[in-house]
C-alpha atoms as a PDB file:
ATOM      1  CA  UNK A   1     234.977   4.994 -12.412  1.00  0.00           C
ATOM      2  CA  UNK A   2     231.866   4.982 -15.262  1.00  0.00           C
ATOM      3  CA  UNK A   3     231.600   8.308 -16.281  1.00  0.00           C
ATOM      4  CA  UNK A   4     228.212   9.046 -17.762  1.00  0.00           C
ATOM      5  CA  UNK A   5     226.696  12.303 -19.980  1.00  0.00           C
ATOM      6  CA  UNK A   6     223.575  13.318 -18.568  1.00  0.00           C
ATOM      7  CA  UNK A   7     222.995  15.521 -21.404  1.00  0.00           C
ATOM      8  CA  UNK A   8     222.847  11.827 -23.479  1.00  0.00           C
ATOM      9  CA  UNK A   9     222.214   8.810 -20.960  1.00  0.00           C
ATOM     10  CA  UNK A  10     218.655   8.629 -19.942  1.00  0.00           C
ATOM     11  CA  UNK A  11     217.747   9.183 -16.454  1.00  0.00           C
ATOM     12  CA  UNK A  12     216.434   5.560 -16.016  1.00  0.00           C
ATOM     13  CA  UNK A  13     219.656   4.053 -17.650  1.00  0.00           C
ATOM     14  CA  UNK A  14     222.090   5.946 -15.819  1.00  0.00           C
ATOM     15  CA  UNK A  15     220.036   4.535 -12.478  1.00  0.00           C
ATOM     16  CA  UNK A  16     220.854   1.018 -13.424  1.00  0.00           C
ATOM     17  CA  UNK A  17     224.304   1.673 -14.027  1.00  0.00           C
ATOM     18  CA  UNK A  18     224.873   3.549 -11.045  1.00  0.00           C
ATOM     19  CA  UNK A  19     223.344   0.870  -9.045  1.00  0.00           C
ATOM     20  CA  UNK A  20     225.365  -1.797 -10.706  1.00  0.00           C
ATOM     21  CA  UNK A  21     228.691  -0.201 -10.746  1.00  0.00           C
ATOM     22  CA  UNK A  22     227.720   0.449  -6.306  1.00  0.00           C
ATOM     23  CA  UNK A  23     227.194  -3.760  -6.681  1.00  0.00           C
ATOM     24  CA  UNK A  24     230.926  -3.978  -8.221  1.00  0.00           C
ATOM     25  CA  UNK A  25     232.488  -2.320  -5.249  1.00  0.00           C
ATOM     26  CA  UNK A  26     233.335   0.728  -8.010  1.00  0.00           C
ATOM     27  CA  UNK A  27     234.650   3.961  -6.259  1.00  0.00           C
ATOM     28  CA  UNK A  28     232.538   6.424  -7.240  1.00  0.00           C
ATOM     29  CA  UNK A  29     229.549   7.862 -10.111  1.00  0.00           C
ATOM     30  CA  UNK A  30     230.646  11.116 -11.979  1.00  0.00           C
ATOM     31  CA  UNK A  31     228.259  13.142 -14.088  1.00  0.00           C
ATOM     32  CA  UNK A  32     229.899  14.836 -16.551  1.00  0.00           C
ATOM     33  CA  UNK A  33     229.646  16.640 -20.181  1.00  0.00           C
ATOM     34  CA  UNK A  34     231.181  18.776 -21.879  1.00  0.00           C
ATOM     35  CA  UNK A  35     228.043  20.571 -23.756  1.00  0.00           C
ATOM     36  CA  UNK A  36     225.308  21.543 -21.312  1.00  0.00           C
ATOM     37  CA  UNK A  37     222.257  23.492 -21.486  1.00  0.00           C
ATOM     38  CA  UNK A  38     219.225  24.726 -18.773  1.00  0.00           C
ATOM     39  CA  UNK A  39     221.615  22.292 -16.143  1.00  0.00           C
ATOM     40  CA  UNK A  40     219.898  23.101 -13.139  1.00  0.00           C
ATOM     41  CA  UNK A  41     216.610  21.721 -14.427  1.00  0.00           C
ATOM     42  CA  UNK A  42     218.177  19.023 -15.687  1.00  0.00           C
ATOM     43  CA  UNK A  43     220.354  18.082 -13.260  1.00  0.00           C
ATOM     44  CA  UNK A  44     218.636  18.322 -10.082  1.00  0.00           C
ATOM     45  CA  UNK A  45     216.448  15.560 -10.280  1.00  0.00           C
ATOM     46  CA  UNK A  46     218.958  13.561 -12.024  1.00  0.00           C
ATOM     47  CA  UNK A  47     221.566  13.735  -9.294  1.00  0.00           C
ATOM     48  CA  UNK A  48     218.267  12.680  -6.949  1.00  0.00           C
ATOM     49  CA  UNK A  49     217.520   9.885  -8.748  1.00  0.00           C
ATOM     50  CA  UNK A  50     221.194   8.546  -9.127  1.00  0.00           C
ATOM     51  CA  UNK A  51     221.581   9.242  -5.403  1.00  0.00           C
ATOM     52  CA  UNK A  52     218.903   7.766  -4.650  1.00  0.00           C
ATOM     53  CA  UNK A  53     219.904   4.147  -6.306  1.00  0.00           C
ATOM     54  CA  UNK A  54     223.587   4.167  -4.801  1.00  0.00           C
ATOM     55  CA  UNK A  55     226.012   4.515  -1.857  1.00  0.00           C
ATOM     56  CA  UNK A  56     229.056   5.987  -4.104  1.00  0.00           C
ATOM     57  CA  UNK A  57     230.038   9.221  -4.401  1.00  0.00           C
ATOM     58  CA  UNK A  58     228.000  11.421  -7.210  1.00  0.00           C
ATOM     59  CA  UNK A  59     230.288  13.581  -8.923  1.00  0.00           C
ATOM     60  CA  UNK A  60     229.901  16.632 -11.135  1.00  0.00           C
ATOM     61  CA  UNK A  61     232.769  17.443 -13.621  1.00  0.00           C
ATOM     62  CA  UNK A  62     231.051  20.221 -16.410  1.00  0.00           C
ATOM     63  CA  UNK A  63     232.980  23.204 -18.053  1.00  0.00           C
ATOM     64  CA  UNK A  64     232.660  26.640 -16.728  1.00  0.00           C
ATOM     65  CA  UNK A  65     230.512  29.405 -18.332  1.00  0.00           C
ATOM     66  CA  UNK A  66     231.592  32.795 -18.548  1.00  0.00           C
ATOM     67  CA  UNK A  67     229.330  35.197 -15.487  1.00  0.00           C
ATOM     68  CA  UNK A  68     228.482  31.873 -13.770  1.00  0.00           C
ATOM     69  CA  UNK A  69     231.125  29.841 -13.377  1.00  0.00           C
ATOM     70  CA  UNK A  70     231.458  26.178 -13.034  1.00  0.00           C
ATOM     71  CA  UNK A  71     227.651  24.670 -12.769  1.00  0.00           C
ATOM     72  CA  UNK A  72     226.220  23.267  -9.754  1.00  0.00           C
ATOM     73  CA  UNK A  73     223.500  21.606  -7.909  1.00  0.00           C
ATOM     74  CA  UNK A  74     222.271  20.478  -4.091  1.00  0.00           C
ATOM     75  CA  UNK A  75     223.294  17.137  -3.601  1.00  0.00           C
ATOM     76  CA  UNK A  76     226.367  15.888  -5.145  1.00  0.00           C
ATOM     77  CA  UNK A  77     229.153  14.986  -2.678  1.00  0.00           C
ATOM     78  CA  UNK A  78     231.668  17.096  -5.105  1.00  0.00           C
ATOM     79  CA  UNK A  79     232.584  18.647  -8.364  1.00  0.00           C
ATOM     80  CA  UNK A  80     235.549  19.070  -9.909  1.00  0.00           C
ATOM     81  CA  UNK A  81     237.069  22.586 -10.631  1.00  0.00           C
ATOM     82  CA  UNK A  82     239.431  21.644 -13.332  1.00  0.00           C
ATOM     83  CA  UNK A  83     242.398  24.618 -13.892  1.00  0.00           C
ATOM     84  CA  UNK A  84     243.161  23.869 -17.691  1.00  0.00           C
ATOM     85  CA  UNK A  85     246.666  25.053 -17.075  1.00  0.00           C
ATOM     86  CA  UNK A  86     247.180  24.023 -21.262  1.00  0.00           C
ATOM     87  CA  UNK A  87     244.789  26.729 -22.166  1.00  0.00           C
ATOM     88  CA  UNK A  88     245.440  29.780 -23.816  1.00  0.00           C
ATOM     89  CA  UNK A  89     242.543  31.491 -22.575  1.00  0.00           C
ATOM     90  CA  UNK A  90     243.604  32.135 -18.813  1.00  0.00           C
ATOM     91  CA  UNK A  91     239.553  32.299 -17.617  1.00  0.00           C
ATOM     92  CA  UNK A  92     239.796  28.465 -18.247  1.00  0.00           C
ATOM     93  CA  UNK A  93     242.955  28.341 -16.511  1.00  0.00           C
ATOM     94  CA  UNK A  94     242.362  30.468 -13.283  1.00  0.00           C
ATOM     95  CA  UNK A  95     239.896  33.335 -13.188  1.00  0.00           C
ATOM     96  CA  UNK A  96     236.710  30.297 -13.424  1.00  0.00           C
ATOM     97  CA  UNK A  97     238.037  29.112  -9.889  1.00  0.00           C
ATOM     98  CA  UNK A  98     237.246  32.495  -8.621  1.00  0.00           C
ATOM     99  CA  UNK A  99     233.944  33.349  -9.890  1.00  0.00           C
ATOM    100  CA  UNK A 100     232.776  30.170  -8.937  1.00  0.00           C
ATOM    101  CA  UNK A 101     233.804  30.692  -5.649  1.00  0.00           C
ATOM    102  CA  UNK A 102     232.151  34.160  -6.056  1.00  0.00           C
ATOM    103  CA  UNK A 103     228.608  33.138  -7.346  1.00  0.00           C
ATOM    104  CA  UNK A 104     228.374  29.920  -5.283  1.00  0.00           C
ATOM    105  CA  UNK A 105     227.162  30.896  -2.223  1.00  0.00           C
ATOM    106  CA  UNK A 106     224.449  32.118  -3.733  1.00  0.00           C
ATOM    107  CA  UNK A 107     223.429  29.468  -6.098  1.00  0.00           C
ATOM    108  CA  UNK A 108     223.390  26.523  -3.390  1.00  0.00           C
ATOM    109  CA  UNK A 109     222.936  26.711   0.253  1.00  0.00           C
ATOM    110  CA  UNK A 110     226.181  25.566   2.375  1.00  0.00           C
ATOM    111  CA  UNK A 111     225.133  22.446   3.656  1.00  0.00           C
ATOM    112  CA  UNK A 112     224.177  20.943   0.109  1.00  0.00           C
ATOM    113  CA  UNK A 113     226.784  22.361  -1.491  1.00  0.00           C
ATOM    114  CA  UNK A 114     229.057  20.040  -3.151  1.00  0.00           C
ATOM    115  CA  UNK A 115     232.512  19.223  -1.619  1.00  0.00           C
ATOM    116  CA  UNK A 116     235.332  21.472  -4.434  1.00  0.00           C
ATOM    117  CA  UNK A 117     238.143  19.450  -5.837  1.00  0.00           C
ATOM    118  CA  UNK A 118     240.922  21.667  -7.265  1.00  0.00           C
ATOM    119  CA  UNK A 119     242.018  19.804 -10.603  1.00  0.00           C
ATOM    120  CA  UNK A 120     244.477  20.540 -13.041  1.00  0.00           C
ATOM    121  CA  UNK A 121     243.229  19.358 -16.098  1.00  0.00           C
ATOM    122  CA  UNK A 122     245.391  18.336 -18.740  1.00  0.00           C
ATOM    123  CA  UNK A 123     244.549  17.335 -22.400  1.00  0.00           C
ATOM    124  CA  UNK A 124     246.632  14.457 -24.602  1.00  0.00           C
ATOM    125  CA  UNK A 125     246.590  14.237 -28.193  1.00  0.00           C
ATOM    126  CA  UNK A 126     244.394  15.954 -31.382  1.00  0.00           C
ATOM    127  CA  UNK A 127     240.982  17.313 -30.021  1.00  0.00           C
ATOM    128  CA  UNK A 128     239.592  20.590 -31.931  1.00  0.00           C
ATOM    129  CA  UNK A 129     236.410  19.951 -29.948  1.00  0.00           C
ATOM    130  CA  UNK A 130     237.886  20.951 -26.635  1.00  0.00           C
ATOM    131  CA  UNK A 131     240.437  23.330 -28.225  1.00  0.00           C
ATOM    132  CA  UNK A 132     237.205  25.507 -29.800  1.00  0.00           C
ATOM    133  CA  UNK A 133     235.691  25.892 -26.489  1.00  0.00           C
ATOM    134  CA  UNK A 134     238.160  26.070 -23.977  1.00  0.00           C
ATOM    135  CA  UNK A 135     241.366  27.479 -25.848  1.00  0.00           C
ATOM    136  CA  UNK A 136     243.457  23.936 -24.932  1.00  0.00           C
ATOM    137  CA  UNK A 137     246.187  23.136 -26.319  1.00  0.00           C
ATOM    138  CA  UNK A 138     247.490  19.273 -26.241  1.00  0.00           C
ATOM    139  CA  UNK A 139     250.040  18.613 -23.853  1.00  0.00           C
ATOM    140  CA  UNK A 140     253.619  17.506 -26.056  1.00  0.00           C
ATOM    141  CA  UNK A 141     254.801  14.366 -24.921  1.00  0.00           C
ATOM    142  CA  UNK A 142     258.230  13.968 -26.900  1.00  0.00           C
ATOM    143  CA  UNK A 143     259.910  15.463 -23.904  1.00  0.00           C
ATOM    144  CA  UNK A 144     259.452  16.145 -20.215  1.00  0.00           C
ATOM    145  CA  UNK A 145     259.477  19.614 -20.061  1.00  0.00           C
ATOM    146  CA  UNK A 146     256.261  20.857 -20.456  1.00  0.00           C
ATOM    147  CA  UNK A 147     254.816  17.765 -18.093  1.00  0.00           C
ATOM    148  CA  UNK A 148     257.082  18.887 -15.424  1.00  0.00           C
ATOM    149  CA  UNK A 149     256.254  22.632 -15.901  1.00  0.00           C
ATOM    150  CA  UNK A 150     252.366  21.675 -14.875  1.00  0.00           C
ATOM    151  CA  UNK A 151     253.820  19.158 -12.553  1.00  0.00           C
ATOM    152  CA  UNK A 152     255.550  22.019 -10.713  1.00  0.00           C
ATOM    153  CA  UNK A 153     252.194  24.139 -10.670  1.00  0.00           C
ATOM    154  CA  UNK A 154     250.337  20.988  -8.930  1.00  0.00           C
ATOM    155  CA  UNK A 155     252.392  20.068  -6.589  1.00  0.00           C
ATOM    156  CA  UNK A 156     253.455  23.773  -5.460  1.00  0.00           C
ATOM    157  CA  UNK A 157     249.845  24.762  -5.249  1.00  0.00           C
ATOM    158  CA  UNK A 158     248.315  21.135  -3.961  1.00  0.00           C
ATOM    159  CA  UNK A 159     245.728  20.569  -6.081  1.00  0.00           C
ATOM    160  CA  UNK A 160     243.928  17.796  -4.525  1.00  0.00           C
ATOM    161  CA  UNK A 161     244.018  15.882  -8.585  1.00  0.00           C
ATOM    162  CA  UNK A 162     245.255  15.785 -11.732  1.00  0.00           C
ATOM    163  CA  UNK A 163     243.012  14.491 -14.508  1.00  0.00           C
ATOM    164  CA  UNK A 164     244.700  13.580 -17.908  1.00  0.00           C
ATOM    165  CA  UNK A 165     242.308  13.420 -20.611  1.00  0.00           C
ATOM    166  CA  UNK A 166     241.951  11.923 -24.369  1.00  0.00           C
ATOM    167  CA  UNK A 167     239.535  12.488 -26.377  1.00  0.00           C
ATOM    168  CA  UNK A 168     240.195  10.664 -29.259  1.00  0.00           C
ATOM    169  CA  UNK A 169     243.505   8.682 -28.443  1.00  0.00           C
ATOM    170  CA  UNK A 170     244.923   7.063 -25.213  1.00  0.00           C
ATOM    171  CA  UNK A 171     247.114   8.966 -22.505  1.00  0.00           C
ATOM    172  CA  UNK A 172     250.403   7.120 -22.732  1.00  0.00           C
ATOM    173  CA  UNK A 173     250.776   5.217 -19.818  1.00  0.00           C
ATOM    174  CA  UNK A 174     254.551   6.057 -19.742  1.00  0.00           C
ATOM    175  CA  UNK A 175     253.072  10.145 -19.350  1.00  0.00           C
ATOM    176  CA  UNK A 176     251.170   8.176 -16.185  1.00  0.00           C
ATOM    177  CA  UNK A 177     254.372   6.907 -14.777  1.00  0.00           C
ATOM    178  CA  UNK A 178     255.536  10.182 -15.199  1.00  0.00           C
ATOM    179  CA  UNK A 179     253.093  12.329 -12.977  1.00  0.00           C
ATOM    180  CA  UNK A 180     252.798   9.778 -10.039  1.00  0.00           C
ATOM    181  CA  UNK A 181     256.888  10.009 -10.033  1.00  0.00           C
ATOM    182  CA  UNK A 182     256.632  13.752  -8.662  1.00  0.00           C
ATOM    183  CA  UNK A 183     253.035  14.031  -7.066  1.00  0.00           C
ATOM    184  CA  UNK A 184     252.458  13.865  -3.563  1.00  0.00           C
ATOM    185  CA  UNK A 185     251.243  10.244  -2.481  1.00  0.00           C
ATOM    186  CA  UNK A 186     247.805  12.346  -1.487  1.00  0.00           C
ATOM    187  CA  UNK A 187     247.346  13.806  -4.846  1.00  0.00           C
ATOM    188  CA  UNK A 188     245.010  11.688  -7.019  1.00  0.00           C
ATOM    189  CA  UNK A 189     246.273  10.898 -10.645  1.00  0.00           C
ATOM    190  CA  UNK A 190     242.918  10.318 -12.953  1.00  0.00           C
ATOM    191  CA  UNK A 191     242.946   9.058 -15.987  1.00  0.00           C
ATOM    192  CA  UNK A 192     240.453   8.470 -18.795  1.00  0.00           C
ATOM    193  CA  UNK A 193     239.669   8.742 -22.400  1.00  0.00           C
ATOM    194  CA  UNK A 194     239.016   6.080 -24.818  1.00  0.00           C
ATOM    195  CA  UNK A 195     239.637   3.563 -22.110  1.00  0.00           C
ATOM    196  CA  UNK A 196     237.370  -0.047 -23.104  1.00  0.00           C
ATOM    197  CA  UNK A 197     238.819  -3.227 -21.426  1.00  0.00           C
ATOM    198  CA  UNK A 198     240.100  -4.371 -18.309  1.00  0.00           C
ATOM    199  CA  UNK A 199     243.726  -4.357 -20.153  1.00  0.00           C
ATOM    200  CA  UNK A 200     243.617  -1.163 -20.234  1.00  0.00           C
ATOM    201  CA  UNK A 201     242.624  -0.082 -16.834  1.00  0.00           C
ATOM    202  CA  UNK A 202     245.266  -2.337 -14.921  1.00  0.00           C
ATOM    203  CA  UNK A 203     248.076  -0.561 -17.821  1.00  0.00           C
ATOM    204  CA  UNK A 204     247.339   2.676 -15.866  1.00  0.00           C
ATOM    205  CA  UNK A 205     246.964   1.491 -12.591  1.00  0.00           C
ATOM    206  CA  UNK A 206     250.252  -0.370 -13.023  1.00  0.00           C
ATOM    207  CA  UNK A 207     251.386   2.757 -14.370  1.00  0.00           C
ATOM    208  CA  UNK A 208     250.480   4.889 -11.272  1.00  0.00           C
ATOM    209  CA  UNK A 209     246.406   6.270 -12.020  1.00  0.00           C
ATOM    210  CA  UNK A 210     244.835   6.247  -8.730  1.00  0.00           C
ATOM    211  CA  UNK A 211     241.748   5.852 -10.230  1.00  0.00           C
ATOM    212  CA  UNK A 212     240.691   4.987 -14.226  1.00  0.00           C
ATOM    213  CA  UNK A 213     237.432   6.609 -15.880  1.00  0.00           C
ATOM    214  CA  UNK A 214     235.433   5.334 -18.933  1.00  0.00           C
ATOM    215  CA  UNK A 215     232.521   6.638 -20.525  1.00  0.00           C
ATOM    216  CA  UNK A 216     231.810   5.482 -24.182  1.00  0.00           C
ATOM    217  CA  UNK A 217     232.110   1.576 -23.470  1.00  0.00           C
ATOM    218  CA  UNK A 218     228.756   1.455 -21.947  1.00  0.00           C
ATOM    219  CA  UNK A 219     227.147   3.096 -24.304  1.00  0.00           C
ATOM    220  CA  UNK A 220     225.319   0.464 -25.574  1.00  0.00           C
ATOM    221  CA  UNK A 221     222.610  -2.097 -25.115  1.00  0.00           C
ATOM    222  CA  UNK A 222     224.893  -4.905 -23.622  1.00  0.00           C
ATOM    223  CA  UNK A 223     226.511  -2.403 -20.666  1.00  0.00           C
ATOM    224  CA  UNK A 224     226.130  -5.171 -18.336  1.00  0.00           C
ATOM    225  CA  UNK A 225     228.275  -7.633 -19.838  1.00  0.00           C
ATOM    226  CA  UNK A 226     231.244  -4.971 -20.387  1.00  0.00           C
ATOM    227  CA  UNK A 227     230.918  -3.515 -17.110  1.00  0.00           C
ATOM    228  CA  UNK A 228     231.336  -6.884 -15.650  1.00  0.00           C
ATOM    229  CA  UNK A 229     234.316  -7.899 -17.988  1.00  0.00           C
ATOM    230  CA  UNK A 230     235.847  -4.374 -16.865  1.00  0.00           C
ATOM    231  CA  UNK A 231     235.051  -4.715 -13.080  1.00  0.00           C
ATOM    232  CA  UNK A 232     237.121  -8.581 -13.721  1.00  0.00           C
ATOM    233  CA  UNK A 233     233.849  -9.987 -12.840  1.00  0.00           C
ATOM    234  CA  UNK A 234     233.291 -13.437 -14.347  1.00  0.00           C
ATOM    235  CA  UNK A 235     230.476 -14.232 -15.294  1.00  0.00           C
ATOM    236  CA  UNK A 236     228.293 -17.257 -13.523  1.00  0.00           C
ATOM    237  CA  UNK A 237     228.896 -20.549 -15.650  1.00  0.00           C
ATOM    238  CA  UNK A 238     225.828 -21.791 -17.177  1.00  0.00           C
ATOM    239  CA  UNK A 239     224.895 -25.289 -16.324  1.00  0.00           C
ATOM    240  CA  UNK A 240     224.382 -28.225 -19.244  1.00  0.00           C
ATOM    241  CA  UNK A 241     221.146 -28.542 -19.783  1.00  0.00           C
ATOM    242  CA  UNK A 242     219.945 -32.194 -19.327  1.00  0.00           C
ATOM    243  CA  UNK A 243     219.656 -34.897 -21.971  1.00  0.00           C
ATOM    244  CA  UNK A 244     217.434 -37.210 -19.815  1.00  0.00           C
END
């Protein structure tokens, strides 16, 4: 799945790729940034617009904010509600789900309201960046123990995902292996960060990942071409041109 920053893709851009990634039989669209500001005017017509050019899913994944909650507009089909069970700061962890659930209601009317998908959310390797503003802590990976202390809280609680996240390294795929070993076969394992060729994305799904995100390897002029090399579209052979 293409994830793409709103807060950084133009409208018009993030239109074509949606459109193209609904052509390559992709699963779904998710909007998502980590810095965010006046969201509801900027994401309303956004989420029409990319609605508007594709049949996949349009999904919101944005921090919480403190009195609000996690942000939200009409017309997405969901948003994730990621508990950041590495945090140290336990309104990222838990107390977000419930003010969102508080202030909701009266944000969006019930029958545009996105669809809520309870995610732990777990963070892999250095990233200060995430650690300022949401207390996170990266999860150790030398041993098991910690991974099956947040494995216990997802399955016992049945969080519909688990997202495992890098921001400036790779989730090892053997961590992968790891979580689909004790997750219910209806809990979705996510993966992204730093992800950029098809190699990669069959490494997880081999691994166990349900479903693999990328976001920076589009972020240039010539999307098309590594979209298609990362759907394993080839591309049409060009014909000789004649000598006669």
């Amino acid at each position: 799945m293409h994830i793409i920053d709103p807060f950084k893709i133009p409208v018009g851009e993030a239109v074509e790729k949606a459109a193209e990634l609904d052509r390559l039989g992709f699963a779904a669209v998710i909007l998502a940034s980590t810095d965010y500001e006046s969201f509801e005017s900027r994401m309303e017509p956004y989420v029409a617009a990319v609605k508007e050019a594709t049949s996949l899913p349009v999904i919101l994944h944005f921090p919480p904010r403190k009195g609000i909650g996690f942000p939200a507009v009409g017309g997405a089909d969901a948003m994730l509600l990621p508990a950041l069970l590495g945090s140290d700061d336990d309104y990222f962890v838990w107390k977000s789900f419930l003010e969102t659930l508080t202030t909701l209601p009266g944000r969006i009317p019930e029958e545009s309201r996105p669809e809520l998908l309870l995610t732990v959310a777990l963070t892999f390797g250095e990233d200060r960046r995430t650690g300022d503003l949401l207390g996170t802590v990266p999860v150790t990976t030398s041993s098991t123990t910690e991974m099956d202390q947040y494995l216990a809280v997802a399955v016992t609680f049945g969080f519909h995902l688990v997202y495992l996240y890098s921001r400036h390294d790779q989730v090892p795929p053997e961590a992968v292996r790891h979580f689909r070993k004790t997750l219910r076969p209806e809990q979705i394992l996510f993966v992204s960060g730093n992800v950029r060729t098809r190699r990669q994305i069959t490494e997880y799904l081999d691994a166990g990942a349900d479903y693999v995100g990328f976001a920076g390897a589009l972020e240039h002029p010539d999307w098309r071409s590594t979209l298609a090399e990362m759907s394993g579209e080839r591309p049409a052979p060009t014909r000789p041109r004649s000598t006669s």
